[in-house]
C-alpha atoms as a PDB file:
ATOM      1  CA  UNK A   1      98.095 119.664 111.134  1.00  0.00           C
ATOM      2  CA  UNK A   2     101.856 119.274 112.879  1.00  0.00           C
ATOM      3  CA  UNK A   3     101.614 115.546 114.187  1.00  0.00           C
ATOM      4  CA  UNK A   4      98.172 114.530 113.093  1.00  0.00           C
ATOM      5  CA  UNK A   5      99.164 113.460 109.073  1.00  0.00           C
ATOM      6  CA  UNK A   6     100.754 110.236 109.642  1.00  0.00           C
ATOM      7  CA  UNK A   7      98.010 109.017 111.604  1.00  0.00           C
ATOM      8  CA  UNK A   8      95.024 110.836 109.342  1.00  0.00           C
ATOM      9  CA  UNK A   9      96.640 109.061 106.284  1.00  0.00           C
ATOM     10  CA  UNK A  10      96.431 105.855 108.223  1.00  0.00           C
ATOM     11  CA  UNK A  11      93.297 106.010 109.489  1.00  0.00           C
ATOM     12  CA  UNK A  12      92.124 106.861 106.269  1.00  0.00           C
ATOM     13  CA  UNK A  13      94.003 104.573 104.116  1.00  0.00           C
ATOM     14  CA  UNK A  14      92.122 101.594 106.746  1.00  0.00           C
ATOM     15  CA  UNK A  15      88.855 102.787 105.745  1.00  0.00           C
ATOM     16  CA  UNK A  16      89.445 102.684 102.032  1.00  0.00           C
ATOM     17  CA  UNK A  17      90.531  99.489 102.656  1.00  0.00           C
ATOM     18  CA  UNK A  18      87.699  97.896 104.717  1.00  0.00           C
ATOM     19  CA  UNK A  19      85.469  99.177 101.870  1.00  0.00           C
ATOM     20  CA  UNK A  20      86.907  98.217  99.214  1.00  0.00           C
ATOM     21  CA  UNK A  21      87.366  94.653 100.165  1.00  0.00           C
ATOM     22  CA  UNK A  22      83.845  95.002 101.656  1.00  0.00           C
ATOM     23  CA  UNK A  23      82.547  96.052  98.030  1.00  0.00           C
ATOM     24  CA  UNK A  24      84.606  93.417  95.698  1.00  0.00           C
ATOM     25  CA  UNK A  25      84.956  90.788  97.981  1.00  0.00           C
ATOM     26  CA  UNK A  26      80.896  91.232  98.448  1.00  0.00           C
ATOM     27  CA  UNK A  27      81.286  90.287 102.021  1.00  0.00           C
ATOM     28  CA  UNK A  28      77.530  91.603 102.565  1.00  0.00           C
ATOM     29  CA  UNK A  29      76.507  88.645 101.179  1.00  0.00           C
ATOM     30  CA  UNK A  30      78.634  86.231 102.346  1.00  0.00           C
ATOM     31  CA  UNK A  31      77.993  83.898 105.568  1.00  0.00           C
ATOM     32  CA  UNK A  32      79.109  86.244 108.898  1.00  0.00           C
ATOM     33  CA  UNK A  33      82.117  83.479 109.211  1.00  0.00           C
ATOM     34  CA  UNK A  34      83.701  84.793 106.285  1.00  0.00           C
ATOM     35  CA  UNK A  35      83.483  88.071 107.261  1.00  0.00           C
ATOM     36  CA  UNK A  36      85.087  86.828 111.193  1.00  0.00           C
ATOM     37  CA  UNK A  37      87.918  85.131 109.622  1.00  0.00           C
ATOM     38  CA  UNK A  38      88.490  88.119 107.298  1.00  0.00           C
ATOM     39  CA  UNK A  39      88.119  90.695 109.959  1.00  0.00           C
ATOM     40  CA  UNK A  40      90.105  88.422 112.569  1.00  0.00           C
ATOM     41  CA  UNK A  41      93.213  87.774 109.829  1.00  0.00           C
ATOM     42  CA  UNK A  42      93.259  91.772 109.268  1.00  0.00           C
ATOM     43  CA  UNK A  43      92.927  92.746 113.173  1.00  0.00           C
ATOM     44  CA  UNK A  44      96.194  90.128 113.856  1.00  0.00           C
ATOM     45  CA  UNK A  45      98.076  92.260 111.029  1.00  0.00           C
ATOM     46  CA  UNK A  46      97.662  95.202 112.389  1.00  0.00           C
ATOM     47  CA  UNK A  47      98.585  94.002 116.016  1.00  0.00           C
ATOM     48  CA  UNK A  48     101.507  92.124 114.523  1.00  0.00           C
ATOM     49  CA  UNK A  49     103.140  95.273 112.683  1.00  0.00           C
ATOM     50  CA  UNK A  50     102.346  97.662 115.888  1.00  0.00           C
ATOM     51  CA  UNK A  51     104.404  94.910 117.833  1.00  0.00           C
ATOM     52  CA  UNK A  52     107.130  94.804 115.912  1.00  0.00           C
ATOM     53  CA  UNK A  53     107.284  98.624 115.174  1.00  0.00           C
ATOM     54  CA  UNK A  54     107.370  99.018 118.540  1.00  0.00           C
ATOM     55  CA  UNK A  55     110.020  96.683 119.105  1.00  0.00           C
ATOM     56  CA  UNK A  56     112.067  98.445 116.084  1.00  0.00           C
ATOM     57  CA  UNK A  57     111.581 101.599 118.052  1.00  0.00           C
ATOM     58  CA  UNK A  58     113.098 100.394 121.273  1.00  0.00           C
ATOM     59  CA  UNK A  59     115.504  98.887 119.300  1.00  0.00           C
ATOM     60  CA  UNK A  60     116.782 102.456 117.749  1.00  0.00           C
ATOM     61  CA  UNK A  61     116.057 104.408 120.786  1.00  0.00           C
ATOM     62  CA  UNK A  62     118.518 101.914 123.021  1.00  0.00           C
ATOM     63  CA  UNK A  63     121.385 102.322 120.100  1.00  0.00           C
ATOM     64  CA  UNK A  64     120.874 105.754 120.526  1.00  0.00           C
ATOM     65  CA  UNK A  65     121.099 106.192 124.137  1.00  0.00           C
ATOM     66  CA  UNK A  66     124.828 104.321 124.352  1.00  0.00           C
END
């Protein structure tokens, strides 16, 4: 699986997460809004770390490059 671990782990790692909050947080039973706000906070993470990992590799590739 050359390549394909990093993002398996991750993928996989997300889904654990999303049910185990799901289960202990007991978000089935919760009003929907909850659940938004929850999934809205965790969606804004995830853009927010690709962003700046991104902007980290740029940053390394550029230093490199010189």
């Amino acid at each position: 699986m050359q390549g394909w671990d990093g993002p398996m782990l991750v993928i996989l790692s997300f889904l654990k997460f999303v049910m185990v909050i799901g289960w202990y947080m007991h978000l089935r039973f919760e009003k929907t809004t909850l659940s938004q706000f929850f999934t809205g906070g965790f969606l804004l993470a995830i853009f927010l770390y690709a962003v700046v990992l991104g902007l980290l590799r740029d940053h390394r590739h550029h230093r490199m490059t010189r």
